[in-house]
PDB file of N, CA and C in Angstrom:
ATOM      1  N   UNK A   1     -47.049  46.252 -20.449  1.00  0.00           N
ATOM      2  CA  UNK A   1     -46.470  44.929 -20.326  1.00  0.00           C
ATOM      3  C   UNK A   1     -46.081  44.641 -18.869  1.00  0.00           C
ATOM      4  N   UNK A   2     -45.633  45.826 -18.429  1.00  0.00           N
ATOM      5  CA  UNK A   2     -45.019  45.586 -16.712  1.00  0.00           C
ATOM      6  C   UNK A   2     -46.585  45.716 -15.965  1.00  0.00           C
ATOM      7  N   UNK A   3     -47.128  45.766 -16.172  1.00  0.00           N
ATOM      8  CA  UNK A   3     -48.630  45.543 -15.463  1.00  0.00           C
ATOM      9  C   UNK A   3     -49.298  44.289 -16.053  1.00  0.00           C
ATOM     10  N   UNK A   4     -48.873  43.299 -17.053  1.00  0.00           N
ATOM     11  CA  UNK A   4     -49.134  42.034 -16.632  1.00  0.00           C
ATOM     12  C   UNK A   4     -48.835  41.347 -16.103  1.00  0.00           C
ATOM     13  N   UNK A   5     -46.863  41.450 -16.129  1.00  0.00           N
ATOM     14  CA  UNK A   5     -45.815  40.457 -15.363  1.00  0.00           C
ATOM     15  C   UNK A   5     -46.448  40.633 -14.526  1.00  0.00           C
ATOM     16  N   UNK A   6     -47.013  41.743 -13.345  1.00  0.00           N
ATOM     17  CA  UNK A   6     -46.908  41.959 -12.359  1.00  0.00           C
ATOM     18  C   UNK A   6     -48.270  40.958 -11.739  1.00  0.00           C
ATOM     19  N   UNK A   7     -49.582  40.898 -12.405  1.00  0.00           N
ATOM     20  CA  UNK A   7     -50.453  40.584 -12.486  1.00  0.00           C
ATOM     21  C   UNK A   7     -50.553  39.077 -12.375  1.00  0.00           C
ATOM     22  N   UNK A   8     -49.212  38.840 -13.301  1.00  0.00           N
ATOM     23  CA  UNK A   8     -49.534  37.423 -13.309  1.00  0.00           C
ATOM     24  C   UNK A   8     -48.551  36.632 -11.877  1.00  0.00           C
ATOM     25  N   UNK A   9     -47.626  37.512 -11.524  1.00  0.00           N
ATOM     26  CA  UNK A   9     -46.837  37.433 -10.338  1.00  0.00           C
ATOM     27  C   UNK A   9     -47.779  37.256  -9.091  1.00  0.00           C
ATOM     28  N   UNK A  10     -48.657  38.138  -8.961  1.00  0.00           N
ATOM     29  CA  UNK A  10     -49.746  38.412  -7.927  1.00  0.00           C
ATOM     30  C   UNK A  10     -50.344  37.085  -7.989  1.00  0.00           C
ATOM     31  N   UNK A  11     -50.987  36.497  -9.095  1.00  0.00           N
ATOM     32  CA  UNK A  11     -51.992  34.910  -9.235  1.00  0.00           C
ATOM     33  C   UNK A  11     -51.089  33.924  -8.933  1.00  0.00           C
ATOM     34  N   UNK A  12     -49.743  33.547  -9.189  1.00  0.00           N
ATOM     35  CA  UNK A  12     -48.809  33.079  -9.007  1.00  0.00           C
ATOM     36  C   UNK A  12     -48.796  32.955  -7.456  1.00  0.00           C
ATOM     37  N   UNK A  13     -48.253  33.990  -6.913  1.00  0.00           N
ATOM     38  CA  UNK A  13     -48.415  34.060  -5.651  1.00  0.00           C
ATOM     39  C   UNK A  13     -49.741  33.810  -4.618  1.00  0.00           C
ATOM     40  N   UNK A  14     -51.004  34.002  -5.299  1.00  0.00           N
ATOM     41  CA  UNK A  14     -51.952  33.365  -4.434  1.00  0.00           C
ATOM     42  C   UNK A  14     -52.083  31.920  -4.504  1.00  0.00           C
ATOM     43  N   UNK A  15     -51.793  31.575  -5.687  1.00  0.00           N
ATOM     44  CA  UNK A  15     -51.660  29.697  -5.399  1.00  0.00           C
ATOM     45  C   UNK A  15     -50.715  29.192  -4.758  1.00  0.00           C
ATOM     46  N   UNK A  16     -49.794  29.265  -4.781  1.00  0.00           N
ATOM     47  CA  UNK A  16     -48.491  28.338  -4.318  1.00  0.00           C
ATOM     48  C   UNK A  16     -48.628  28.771  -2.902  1.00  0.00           C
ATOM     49  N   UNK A  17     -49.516  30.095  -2.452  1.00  0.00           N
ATOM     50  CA  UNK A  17     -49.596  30.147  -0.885  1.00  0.00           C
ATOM     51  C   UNK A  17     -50.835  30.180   0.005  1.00  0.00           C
ATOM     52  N   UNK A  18     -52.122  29.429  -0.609  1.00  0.00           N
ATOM     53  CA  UNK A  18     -52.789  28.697  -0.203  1.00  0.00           C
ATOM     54  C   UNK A  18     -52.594  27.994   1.553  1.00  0.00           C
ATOM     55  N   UNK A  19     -53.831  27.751   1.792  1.00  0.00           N
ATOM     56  CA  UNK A  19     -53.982  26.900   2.951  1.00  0.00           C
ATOM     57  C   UNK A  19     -53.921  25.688   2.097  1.00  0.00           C
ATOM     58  N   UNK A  20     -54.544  25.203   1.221  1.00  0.00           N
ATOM     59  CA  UNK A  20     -54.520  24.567   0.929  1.00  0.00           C
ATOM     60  C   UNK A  20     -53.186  23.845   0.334  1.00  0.00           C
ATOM     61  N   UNK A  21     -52.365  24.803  -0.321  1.00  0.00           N
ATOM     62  CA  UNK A  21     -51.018  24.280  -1.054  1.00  0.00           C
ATOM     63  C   UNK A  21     -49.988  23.780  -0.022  1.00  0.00           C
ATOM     64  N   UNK A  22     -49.784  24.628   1.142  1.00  0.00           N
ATOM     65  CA  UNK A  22     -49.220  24.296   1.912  1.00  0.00           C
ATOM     66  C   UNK A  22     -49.887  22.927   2.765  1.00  0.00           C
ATOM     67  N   UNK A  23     -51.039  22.517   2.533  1.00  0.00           N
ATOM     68  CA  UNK A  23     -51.224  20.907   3.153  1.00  0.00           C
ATOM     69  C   UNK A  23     -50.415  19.987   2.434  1.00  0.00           C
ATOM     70  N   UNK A  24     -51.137  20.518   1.235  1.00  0.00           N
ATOM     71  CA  UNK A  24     -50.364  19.127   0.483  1.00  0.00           C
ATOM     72  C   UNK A  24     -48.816  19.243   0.410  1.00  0.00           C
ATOM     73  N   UNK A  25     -48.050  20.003   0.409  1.00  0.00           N
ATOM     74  CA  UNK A  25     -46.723  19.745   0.659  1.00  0.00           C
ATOM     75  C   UNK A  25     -46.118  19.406   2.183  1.00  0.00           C
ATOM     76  N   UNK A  26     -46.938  19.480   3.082  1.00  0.00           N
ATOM     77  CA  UNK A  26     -46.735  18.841   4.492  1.00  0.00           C
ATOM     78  C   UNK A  26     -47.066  17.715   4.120  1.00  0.00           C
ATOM     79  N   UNK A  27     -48.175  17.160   3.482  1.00  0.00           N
ATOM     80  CA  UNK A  27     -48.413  15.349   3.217  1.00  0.00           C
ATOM     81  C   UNK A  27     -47.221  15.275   2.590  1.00  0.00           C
ATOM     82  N   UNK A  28     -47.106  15.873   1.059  1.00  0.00           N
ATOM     83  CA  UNK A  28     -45.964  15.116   0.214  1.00  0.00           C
ATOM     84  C   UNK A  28     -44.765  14.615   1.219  1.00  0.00           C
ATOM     85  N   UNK A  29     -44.306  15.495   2.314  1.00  0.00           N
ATOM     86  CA  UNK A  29     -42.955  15.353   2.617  1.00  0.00           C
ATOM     87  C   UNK A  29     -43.298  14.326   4.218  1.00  0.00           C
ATOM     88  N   UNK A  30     -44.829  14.380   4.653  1.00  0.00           N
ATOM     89  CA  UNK A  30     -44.907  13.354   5.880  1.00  0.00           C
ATOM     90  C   UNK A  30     -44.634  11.878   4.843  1.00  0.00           C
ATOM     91  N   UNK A  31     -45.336  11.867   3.736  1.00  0.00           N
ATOM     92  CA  UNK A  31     -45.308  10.627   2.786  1.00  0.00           C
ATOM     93  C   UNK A  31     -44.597  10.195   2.318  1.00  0.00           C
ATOM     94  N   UNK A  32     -43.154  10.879   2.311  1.00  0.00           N
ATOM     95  CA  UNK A  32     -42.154  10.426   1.322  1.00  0.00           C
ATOM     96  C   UNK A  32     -41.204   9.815   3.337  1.00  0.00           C
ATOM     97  N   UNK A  33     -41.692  10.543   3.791  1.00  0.00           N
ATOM     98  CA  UNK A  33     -40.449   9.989   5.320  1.00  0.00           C
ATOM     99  C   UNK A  33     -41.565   8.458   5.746  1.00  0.00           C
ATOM    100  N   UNK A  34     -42.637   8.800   5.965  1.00  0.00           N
ATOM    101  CA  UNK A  34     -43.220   7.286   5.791  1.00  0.00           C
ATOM    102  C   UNK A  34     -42.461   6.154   5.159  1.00  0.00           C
ATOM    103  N   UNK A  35     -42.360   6.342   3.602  1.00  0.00           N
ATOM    104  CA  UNK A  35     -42.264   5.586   2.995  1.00  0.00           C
ATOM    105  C   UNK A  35     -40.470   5.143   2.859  1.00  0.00           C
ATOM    106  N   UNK A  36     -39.887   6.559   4.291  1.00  0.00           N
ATOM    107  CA  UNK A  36     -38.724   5.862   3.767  1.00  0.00           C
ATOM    108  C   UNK A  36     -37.885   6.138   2.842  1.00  0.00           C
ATOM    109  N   UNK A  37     -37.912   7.208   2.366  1.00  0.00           N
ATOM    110  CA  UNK A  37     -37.217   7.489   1.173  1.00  0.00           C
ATOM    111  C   UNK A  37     -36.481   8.769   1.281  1.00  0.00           C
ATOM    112  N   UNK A  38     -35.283   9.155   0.838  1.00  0.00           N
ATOM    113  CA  UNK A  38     -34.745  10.555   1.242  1.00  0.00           C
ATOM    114  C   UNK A  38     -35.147  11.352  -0.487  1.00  0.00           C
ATOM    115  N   UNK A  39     -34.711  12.542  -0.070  1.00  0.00           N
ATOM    116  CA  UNK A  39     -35.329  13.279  -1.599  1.00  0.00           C
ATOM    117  C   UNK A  39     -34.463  12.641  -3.302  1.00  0.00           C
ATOM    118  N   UNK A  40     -33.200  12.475  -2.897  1.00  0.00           N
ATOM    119  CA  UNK A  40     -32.531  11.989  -3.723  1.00  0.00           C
ATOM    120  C   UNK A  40     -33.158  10.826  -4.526  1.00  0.00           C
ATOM    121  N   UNK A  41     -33.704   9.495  -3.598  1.00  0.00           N
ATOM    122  CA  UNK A  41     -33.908   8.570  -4.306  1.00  0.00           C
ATOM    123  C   UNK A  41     -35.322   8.922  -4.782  1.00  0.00           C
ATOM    124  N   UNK A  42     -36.437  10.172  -4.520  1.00  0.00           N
ATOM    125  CA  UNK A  42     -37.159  10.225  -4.910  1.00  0.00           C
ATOM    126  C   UNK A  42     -37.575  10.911  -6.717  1.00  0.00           C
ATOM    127  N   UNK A  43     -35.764  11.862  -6.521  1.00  0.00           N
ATOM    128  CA  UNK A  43     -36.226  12.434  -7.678  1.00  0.00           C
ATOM    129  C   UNK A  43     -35.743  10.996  -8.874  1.00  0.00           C
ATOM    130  N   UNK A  44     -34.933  10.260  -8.428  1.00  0.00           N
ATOM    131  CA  UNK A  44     -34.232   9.591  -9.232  1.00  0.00           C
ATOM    132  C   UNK A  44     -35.737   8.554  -9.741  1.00  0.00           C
ATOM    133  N   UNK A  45     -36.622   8.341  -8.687  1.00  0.00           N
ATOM    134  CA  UNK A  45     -38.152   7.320  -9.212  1.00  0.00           C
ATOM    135  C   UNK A  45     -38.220   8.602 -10.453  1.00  0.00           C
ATOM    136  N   UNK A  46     -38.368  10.020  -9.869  1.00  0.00           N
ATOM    137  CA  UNK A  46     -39.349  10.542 -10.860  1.00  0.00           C
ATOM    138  C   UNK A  46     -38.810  11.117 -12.154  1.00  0.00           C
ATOM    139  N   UNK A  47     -37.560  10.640 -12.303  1.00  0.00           N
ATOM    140  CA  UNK A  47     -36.618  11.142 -13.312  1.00  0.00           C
ATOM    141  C   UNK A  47     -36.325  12.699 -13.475  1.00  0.00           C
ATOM    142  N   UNK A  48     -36.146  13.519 -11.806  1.00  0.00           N
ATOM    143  CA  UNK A  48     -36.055  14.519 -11.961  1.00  0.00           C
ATOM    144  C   UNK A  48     -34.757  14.845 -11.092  1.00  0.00           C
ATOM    145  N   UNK A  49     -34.651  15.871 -10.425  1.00  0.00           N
ATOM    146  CA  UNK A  49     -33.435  16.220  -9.786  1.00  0.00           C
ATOM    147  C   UNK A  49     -33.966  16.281  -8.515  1.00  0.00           C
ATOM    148  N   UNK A  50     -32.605  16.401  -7.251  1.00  0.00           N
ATOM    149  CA  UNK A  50     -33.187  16.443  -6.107  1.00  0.00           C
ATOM    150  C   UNK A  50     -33.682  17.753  -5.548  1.00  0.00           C
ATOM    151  N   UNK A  51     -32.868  18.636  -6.817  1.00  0.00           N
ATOM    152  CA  UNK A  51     -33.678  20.533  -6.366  1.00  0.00           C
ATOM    153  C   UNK A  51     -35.142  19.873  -6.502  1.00  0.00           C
ATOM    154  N   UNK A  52     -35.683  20.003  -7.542  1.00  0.00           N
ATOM    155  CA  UNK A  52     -36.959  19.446  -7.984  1.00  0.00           C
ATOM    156  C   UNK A  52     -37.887  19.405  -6.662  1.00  0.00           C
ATOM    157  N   UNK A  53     -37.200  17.926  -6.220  1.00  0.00           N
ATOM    158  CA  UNK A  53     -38.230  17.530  -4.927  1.00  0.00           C
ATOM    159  C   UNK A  53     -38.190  18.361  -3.982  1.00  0.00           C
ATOM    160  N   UNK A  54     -36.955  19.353  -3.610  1.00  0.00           N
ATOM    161  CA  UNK A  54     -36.853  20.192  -2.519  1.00  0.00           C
ATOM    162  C   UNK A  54     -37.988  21.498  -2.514  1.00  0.00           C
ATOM    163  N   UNK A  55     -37.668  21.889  -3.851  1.00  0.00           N
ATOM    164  CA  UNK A  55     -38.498  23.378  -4.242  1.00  0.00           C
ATOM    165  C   UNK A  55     -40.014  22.976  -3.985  1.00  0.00           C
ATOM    166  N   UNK A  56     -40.408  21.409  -4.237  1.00  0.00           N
ATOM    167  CA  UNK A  56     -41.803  21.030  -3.979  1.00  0.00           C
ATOM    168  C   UNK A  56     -42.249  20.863  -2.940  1.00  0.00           C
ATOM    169  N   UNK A  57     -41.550  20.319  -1.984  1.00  0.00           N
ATOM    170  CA  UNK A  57     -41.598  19.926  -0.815  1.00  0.00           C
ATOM    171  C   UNK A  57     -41.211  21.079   0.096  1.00  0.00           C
ATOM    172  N   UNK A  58     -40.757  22.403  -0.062  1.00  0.00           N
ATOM    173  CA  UNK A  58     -40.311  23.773   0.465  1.00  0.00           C
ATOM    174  C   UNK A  58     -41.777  24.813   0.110  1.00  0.00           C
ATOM    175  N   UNK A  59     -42.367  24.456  -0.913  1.00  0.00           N
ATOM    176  CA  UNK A  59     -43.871  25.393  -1.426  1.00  0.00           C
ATOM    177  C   UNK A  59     -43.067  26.477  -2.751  1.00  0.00           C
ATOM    178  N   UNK A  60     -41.675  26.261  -3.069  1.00  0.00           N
ATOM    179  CA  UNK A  60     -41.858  26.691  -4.549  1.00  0.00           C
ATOM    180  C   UNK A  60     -42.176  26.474  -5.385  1.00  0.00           C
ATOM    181  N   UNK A  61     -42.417  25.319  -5.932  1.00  0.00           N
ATOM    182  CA  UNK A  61     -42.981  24.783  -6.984  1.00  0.00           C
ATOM    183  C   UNK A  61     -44.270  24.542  -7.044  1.00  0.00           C
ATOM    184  N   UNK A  62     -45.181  24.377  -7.879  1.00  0.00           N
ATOM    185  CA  UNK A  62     -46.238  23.992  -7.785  1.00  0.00           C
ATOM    186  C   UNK A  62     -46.469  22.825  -8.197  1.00  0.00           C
ATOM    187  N   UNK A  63     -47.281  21.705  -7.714  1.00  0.00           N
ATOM    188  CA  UNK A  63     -47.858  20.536  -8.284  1.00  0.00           C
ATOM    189  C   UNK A  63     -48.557  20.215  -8.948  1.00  0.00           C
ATOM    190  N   UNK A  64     -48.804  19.688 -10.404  1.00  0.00           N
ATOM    191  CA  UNK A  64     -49.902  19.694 -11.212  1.00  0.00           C
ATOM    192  C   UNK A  64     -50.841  18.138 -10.862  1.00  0.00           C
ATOM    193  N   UNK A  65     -51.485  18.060 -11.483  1.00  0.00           N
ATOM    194  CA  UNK A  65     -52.099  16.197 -11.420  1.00  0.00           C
ATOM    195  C   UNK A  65     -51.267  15.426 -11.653  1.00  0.00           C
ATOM    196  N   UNK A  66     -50.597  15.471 -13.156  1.00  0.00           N
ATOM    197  CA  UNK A  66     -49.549  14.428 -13.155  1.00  0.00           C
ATOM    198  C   UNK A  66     -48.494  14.096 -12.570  1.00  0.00           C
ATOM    199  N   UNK A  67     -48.077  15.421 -12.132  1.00  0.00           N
ATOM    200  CA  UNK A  67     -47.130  14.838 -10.640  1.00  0.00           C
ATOM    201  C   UNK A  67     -47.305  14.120  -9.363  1.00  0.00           C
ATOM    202  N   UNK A  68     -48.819  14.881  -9.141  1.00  0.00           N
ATOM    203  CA  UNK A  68     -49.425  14.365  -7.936  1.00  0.00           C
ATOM    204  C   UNK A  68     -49.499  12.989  -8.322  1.00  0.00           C
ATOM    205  N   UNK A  69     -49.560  11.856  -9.477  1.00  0.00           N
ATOM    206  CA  UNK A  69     -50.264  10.786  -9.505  1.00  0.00           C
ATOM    207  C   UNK A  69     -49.009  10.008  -9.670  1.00  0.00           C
ATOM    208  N   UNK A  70     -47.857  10.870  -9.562  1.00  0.00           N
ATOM    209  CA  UNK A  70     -46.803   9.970  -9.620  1.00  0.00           C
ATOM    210  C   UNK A  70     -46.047   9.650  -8.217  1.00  0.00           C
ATOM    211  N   UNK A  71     -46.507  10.760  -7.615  1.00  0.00           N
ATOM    212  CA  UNK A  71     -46.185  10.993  -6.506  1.00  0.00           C
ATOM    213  C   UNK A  71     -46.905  10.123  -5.160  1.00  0.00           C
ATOM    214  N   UNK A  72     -48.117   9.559  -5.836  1.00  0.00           N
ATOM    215  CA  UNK A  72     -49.203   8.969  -4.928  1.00  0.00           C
ATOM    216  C   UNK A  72     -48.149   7.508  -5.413  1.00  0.00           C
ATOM    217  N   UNK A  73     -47.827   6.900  -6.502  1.00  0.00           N
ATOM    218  CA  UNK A  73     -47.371   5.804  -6.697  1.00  0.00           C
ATOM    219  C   UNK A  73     -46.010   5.433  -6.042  1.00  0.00           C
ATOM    220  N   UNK A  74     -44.997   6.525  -6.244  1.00  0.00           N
ATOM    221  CA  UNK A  74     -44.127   5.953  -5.248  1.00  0.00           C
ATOM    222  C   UNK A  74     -43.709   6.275  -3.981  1.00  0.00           C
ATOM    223  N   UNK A  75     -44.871   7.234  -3.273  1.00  0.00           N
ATOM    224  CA  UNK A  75     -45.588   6.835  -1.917  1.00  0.00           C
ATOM    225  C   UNK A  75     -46.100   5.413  -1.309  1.00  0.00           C
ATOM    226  N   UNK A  76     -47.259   5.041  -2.558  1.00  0.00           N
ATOM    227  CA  UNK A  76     -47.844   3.780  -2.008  1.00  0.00           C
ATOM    228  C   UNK A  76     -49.129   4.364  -1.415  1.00  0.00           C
ATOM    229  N   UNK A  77     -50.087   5.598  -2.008  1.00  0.00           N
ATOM    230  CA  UNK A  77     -50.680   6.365  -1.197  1.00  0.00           C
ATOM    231  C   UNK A  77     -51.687   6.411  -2.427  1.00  0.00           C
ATOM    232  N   UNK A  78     -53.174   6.596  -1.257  1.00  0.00           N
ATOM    233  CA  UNK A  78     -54.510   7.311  -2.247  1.00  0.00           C
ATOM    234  C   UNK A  78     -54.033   8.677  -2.658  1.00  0.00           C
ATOM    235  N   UNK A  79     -54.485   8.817  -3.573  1.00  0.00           N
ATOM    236  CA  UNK A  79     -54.434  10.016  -4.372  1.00  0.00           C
ATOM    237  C   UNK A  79     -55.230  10.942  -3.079  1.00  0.00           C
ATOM    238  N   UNK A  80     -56.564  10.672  -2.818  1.00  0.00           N
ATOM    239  CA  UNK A  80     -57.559  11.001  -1.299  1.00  0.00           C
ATOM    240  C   UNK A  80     -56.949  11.492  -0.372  1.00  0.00           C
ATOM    241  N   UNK A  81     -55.431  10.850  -0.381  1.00  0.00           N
ATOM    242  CA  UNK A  81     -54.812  11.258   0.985  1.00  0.00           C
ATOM    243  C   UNK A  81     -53.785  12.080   1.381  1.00  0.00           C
ATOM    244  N   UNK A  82     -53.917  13.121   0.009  1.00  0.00           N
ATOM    245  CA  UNK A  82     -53.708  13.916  -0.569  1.00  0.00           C
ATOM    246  C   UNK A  82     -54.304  15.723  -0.714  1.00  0.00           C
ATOM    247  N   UNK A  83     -55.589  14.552  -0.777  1.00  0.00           N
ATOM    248  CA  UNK A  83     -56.590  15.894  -1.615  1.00  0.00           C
ATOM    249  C   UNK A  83     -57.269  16.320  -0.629  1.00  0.00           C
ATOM    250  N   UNK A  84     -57.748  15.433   0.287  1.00  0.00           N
ATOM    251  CA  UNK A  84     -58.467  15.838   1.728  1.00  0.00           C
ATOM    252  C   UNK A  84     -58.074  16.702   3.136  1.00  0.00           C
ATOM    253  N   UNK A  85     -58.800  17.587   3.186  1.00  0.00           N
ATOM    254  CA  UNK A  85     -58.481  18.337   4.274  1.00  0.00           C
ATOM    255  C   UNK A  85     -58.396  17.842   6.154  1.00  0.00           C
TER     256      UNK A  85
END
């Protein structure tokens, strides 16, 4: 059993530390100061807390699609401008 936790700790850890993961949380947080918004009023759009936006915007959390598409809306942002390197 302690050789799956561990296993699945390891996959865990290669996503959230990506080249790639770490772009998109430099956009999320260039996009949300664009738009003007501090984390507070962001979690309050997304009906979440302001840990929430921090842990996302820090690379603990991970982002799924449906966040991302909520996240493109109260940006004001392509989803594209996002996903592109």
């Amino acid at each position: 059993m302690e050789y799956i936790i561990d296993n699945i700790k390891k996959m865990k850890d290669k996503t959230i530390f990506t080249k790639e993961h770490k772009l998109l949380i430099k956009k999320l947080k260039k996009a949300r100061m664009e738009a003007a918004l501090n984390q507070n009023k962001v979690a309050k759009l997304l009906n979440k807390t302001q840990s929430y936006v921090s842990k996302v915007e820090s690379g603990q959390r991970r982002v799924d699609i449906i966040q991302l598409k909520e996240f493109t809306k109260i940006y004001n942002k392509n989803i594209n401008y996002f996903l592109e390197k």
